[in-house]
N, C-alpha and C. Protein backbone atom coordinates (compact mmCIF):
# COMPACT_ATOMS: atom_id res chain seq x y z
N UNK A 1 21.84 2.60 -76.32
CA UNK A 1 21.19 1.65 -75.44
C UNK A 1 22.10 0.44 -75.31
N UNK A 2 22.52 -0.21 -74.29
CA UNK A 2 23.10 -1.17 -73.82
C UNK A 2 22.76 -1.89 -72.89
N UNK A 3 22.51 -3.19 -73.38
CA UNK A 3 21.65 -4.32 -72.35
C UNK A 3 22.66 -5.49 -72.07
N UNK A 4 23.07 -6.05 -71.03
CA UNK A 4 23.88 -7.00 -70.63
C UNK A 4 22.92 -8.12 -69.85
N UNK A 5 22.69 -9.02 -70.16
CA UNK A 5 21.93 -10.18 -69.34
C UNK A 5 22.70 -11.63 -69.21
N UNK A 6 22.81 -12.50 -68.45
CA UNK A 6 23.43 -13.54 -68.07
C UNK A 6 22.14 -14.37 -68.19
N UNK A 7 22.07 -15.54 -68.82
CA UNK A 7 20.95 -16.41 -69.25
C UNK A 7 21.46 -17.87 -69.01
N UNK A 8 21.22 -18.96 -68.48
CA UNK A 8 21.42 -20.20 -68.32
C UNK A 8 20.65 -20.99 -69.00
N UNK A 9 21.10 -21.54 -69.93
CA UNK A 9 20.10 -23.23 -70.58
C UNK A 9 21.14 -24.00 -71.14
N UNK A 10 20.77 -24.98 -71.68
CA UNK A 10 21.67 -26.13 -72.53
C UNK A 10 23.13 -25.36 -73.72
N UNK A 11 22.71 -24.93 -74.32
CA UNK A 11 23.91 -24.23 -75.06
C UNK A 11 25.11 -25.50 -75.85
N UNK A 12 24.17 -26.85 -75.61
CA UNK A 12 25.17 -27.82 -76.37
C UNK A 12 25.91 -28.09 -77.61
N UNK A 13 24.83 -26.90 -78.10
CA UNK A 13 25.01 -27.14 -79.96
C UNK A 13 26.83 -25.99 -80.52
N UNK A 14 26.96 -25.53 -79.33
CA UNK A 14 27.82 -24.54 -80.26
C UNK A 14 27.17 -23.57 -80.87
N UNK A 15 28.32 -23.15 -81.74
CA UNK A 15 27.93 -22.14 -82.44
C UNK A 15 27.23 -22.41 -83.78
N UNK A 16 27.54 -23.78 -84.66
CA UNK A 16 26.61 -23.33 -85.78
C UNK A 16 25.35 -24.07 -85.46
N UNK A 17 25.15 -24.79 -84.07
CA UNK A 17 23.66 -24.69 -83.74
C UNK A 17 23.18 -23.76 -83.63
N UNK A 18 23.82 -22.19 -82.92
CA UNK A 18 23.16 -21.01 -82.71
C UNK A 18 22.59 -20.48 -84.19
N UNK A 19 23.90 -20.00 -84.61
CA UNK A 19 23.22 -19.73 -85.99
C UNK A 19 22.11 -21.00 -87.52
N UNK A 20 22.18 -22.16 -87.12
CA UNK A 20 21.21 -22.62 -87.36
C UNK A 20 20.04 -22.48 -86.86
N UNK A 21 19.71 -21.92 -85.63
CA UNK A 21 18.63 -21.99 -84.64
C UNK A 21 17.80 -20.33 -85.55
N UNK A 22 19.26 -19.40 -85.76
CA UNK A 22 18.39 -18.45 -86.44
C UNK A 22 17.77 -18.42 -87.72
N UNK A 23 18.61 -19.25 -88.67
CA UNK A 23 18.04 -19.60 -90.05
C UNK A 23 16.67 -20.47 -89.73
N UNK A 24 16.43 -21.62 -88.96
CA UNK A 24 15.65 -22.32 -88.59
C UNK A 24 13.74 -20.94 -88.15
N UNK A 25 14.72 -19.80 -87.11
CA UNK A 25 13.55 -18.88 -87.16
C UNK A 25 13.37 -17.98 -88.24
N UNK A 26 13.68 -18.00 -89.39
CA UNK A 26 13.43 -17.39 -90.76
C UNK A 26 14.59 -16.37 -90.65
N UNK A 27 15.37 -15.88 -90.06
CA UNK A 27 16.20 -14.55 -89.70
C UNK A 27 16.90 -14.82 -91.31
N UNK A 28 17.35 -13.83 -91.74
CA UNK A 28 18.49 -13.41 -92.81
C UNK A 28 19.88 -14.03 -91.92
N UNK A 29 20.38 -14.93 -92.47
CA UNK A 29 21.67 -14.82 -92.03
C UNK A 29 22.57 -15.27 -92.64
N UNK A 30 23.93 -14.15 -93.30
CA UNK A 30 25.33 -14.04 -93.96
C UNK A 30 25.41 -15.20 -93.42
N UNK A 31 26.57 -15.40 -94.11
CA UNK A 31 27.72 -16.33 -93.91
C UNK A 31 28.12 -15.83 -92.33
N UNK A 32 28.82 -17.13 -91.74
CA UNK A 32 29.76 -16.19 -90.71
C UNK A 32 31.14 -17.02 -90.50
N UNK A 33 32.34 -16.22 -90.45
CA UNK A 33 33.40 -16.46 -90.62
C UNK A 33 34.24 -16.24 -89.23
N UNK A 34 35.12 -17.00 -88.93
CA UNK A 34 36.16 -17.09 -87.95
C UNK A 34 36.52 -15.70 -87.77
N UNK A 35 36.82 -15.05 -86.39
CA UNK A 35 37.72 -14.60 -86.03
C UNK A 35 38.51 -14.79 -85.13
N UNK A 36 39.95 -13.65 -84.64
CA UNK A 36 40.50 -14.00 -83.75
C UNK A 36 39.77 -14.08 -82.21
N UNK A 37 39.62 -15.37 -81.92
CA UNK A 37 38.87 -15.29 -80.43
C UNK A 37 39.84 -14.78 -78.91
N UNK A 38 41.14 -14.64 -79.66
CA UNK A 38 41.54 -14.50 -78.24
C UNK A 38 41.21 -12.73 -78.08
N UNK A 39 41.04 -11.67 -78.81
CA UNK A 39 40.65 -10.98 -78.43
C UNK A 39 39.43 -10.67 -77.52
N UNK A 40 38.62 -11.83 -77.16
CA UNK A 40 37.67 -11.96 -76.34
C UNK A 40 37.87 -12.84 -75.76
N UNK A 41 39.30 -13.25 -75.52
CA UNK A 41 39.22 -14.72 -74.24
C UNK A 41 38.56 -15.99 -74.63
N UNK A 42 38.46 -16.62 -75.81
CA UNK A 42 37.22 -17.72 -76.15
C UNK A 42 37.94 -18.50 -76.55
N UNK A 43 37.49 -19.59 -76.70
CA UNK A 43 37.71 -20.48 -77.39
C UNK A 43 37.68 -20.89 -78.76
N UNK A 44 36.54 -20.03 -79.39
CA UNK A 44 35.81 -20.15 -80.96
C UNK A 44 35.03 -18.56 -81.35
N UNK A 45 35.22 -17.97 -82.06
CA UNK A 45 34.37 -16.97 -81.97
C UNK A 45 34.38 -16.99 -83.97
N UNK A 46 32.92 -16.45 -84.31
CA UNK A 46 32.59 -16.17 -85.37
C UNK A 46 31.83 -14.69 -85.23
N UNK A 47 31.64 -14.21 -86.70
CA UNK A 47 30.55 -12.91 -86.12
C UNK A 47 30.30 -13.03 -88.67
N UNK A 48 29.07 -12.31 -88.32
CA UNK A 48 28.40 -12.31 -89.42
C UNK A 48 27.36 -11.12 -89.26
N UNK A 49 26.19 -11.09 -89.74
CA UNK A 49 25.39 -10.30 -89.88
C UNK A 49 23.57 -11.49 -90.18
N UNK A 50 22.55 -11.04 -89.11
CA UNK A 50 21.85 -11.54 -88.91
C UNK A 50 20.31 -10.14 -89.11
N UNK A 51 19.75 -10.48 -90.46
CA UNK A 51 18.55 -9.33 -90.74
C UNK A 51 19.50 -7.98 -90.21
N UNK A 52 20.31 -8.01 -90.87
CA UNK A 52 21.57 -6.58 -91.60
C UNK A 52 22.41 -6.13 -89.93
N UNK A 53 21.90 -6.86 -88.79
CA UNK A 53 22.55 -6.68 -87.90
C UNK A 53 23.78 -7.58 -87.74
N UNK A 54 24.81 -6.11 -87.39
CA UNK A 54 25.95 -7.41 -87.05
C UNK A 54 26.22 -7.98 -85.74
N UNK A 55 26.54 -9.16 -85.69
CA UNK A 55 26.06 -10.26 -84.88
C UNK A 55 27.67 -10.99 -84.30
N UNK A 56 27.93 -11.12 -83.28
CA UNK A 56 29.13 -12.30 -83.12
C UNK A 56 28.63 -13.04 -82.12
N UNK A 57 29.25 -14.57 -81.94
CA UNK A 57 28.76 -15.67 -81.50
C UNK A 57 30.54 -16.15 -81.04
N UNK A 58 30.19 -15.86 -79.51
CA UNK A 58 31.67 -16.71 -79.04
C UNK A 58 31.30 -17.92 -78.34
N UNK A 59 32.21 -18.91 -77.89
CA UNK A 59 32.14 -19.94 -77.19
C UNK A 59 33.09 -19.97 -76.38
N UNK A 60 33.03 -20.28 -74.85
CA UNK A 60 34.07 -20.14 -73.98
C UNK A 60 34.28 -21.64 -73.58
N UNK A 61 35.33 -21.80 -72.69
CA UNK A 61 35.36 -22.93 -71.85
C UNK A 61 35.08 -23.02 -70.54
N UNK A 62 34.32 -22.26 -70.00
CA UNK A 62 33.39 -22.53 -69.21
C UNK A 62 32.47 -21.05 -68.83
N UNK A 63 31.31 -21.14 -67.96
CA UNK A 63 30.95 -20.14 -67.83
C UNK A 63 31.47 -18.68 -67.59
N UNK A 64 32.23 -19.05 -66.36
CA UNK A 64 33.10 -17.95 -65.72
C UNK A 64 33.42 -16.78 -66.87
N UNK A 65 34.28 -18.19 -67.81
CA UNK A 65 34.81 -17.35 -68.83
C UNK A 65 33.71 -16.53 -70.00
N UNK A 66 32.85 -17.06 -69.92
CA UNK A 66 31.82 -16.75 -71.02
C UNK A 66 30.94 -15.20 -70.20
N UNK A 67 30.97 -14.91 -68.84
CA UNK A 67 30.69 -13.74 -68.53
C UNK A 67 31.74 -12.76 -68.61
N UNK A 68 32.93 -13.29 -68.61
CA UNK A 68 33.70 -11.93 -68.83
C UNK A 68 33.97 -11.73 -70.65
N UNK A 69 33.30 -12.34 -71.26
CA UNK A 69 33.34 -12.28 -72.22
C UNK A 69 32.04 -11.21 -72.90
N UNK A 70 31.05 -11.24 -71.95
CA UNK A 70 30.07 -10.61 -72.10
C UNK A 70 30.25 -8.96 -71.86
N UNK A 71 31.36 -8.78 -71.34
CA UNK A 71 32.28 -7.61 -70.88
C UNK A 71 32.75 -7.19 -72.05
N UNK A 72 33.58 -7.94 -72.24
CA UNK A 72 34.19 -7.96 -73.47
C UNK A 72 33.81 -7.39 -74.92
N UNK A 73 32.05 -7.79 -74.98
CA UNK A 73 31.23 -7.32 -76.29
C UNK A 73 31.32 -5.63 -76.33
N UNK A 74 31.58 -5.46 -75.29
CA UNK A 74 31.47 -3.83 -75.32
C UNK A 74 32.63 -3.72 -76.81
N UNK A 75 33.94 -4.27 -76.39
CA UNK A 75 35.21 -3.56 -77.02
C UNK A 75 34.50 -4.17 -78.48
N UNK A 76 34.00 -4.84 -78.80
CA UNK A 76 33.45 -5.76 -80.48
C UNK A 76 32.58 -4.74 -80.55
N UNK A 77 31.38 -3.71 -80.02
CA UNK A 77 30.43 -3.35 -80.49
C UNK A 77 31.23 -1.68 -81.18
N UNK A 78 32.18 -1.48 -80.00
CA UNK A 78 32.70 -0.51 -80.35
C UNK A 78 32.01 0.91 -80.05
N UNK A 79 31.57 1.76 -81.47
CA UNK A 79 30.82 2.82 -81.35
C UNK A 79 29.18 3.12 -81.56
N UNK A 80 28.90 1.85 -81.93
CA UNK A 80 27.51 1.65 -82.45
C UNK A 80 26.87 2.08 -81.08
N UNK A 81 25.72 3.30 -81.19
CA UNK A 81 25.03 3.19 -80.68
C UNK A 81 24.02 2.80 -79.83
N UNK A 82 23.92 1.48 -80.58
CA UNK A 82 22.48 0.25 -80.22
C UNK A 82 23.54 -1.22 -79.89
N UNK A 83 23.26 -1.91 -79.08
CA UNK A 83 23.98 -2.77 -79.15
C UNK A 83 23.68 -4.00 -77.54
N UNK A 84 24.09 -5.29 -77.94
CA UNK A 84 23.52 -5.87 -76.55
C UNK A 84 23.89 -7.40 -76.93
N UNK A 85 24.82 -7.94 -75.43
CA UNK A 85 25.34 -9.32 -75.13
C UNK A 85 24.73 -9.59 -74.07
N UNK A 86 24.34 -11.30 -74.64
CA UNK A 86 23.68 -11.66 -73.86
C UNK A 86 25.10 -13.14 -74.14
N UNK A 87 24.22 -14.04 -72.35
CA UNK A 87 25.21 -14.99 -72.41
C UNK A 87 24.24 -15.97 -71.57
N UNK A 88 24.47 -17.70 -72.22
CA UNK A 88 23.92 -18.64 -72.35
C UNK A 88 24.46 -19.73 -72.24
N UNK A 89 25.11 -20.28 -70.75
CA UNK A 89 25.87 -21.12 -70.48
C UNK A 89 27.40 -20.98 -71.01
N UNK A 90 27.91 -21.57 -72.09
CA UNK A 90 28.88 -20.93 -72.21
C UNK A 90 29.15 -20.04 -73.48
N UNK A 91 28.04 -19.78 -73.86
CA UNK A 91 27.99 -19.33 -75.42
C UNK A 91 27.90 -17.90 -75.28
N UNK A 92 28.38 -17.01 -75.50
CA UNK A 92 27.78 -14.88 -75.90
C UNK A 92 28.13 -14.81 -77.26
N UNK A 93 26.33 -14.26 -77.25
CA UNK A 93 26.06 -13.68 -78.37
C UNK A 93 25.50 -12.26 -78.05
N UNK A 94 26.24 -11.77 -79.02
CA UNK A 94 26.49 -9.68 -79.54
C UNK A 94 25.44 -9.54 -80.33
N UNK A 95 24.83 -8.09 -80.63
CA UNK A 95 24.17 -7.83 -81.91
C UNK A 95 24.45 -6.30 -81.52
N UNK A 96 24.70 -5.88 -82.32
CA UNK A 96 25.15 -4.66 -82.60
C UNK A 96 24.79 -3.70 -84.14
N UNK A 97 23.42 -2.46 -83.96
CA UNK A 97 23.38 -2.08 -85.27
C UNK A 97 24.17 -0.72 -85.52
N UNK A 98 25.28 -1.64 -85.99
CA UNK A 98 25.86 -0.44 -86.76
C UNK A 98 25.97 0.25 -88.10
N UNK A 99 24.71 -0.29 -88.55
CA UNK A 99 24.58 0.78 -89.43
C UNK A 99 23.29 1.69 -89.27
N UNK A 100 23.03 1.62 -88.28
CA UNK A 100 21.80 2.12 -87.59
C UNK A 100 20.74 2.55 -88.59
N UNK A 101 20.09 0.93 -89.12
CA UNK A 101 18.98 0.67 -89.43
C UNK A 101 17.89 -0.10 -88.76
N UNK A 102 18.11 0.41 -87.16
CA UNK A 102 16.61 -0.35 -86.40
C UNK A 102 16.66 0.69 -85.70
N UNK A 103 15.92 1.74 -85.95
CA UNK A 103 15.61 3.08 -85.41
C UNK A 103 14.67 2.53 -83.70
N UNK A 104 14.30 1.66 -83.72
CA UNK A 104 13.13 1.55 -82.93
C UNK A 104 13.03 0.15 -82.05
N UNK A 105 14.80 -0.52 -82.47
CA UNK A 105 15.20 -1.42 -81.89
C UNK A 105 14.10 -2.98 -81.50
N UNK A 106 13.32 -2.78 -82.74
CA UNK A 106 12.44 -4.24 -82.88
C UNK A 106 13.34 -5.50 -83.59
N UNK A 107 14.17 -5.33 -84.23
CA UNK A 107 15.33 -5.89 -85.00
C UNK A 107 15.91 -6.54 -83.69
N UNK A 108 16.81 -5.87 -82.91
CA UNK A 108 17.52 -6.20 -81.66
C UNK A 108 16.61 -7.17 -80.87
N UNK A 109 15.13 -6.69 -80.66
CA UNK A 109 14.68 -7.55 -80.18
C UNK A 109 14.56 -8.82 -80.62
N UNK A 110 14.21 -8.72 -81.66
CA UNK A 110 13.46 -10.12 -82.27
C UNK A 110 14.61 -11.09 -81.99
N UNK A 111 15.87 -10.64 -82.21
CA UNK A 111 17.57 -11.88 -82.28
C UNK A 111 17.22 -12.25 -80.72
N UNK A 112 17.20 -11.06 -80.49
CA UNK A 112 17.40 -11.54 -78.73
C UNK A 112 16.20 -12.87 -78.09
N UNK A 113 15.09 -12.56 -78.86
CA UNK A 113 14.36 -13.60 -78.63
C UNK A 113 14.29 -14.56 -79.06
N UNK A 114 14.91 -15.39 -80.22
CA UNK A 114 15.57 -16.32 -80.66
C UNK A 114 16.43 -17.08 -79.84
N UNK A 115 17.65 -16.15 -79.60
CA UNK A 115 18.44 -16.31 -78.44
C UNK A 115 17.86 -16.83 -77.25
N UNK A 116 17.33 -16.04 -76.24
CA UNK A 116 16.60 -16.67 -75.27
C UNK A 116 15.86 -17.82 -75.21
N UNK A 117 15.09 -18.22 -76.74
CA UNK A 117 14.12 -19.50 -76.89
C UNK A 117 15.18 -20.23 -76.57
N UNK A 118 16.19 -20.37 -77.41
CA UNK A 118 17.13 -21.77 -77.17
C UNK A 118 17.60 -22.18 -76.05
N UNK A 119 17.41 -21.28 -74.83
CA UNK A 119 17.55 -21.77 -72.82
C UNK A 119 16.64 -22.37 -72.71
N UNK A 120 15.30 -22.24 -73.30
CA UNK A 120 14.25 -23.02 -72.97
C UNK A 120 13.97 -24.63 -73.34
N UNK A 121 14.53 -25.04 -74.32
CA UNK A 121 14.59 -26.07 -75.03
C UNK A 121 15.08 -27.56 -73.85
């Protein structure tokens, strides 16, 4: 299953607002550590694991760039099965279960709705 959505809201905080926003909704969330962003065109990219899903969080410099970046999640998700980028002004965020422990994809949802709250704000 593969879901791609383009989402518009504030997105001011960056990235460890995002992942504060998920600790803030009770989510499990690793550490998350730098990677190379230019493999996705970004500016900043981290990725970690969020309630055992793994998760990356890029930041672009401007939108444009932040949808082809949403392109991009494909090559990060790789072979996983389950998987879905969404993008939020200039921020995409991935979740990808690859260890395919959300048989029933309520996991995927729940991030994603986290995600989405923070356009609303």
């Amino acid at each position: 299953m593969v879901i791609s959505l383009g989402l518009s809201g504030c997105g001011k905080k960056g990235i460890s607002g995002e992942i504060q926003a998920f600790k803030d909704a009770g989510r499990s969330v690793s550490e998350f550590v730098d990677i190379d962003a230019g493999s996705m065109q970004a500016k900043r990219c981290q990725q970690g694991t969020i309630d055992k899903m793994a998760v990356l969080l890029c930041e672009y410099p401007s939108r444009d760039a932040a949808s082809g970046g949403v392109r991009s999640a494909s090559l990060w998700a790789g072979e996983s099965g389950t998987w879905l980028a969404l993008q939020r002004d200039k921020i995409v965020f991935a979740v990808a279960d690859r260890a395919e422990v959300d048989e029933n994809g309520k996991t995927v949802s729940a991030l994603t709705k986290v995600f989405r709250r923070l356009a609303k704000k």
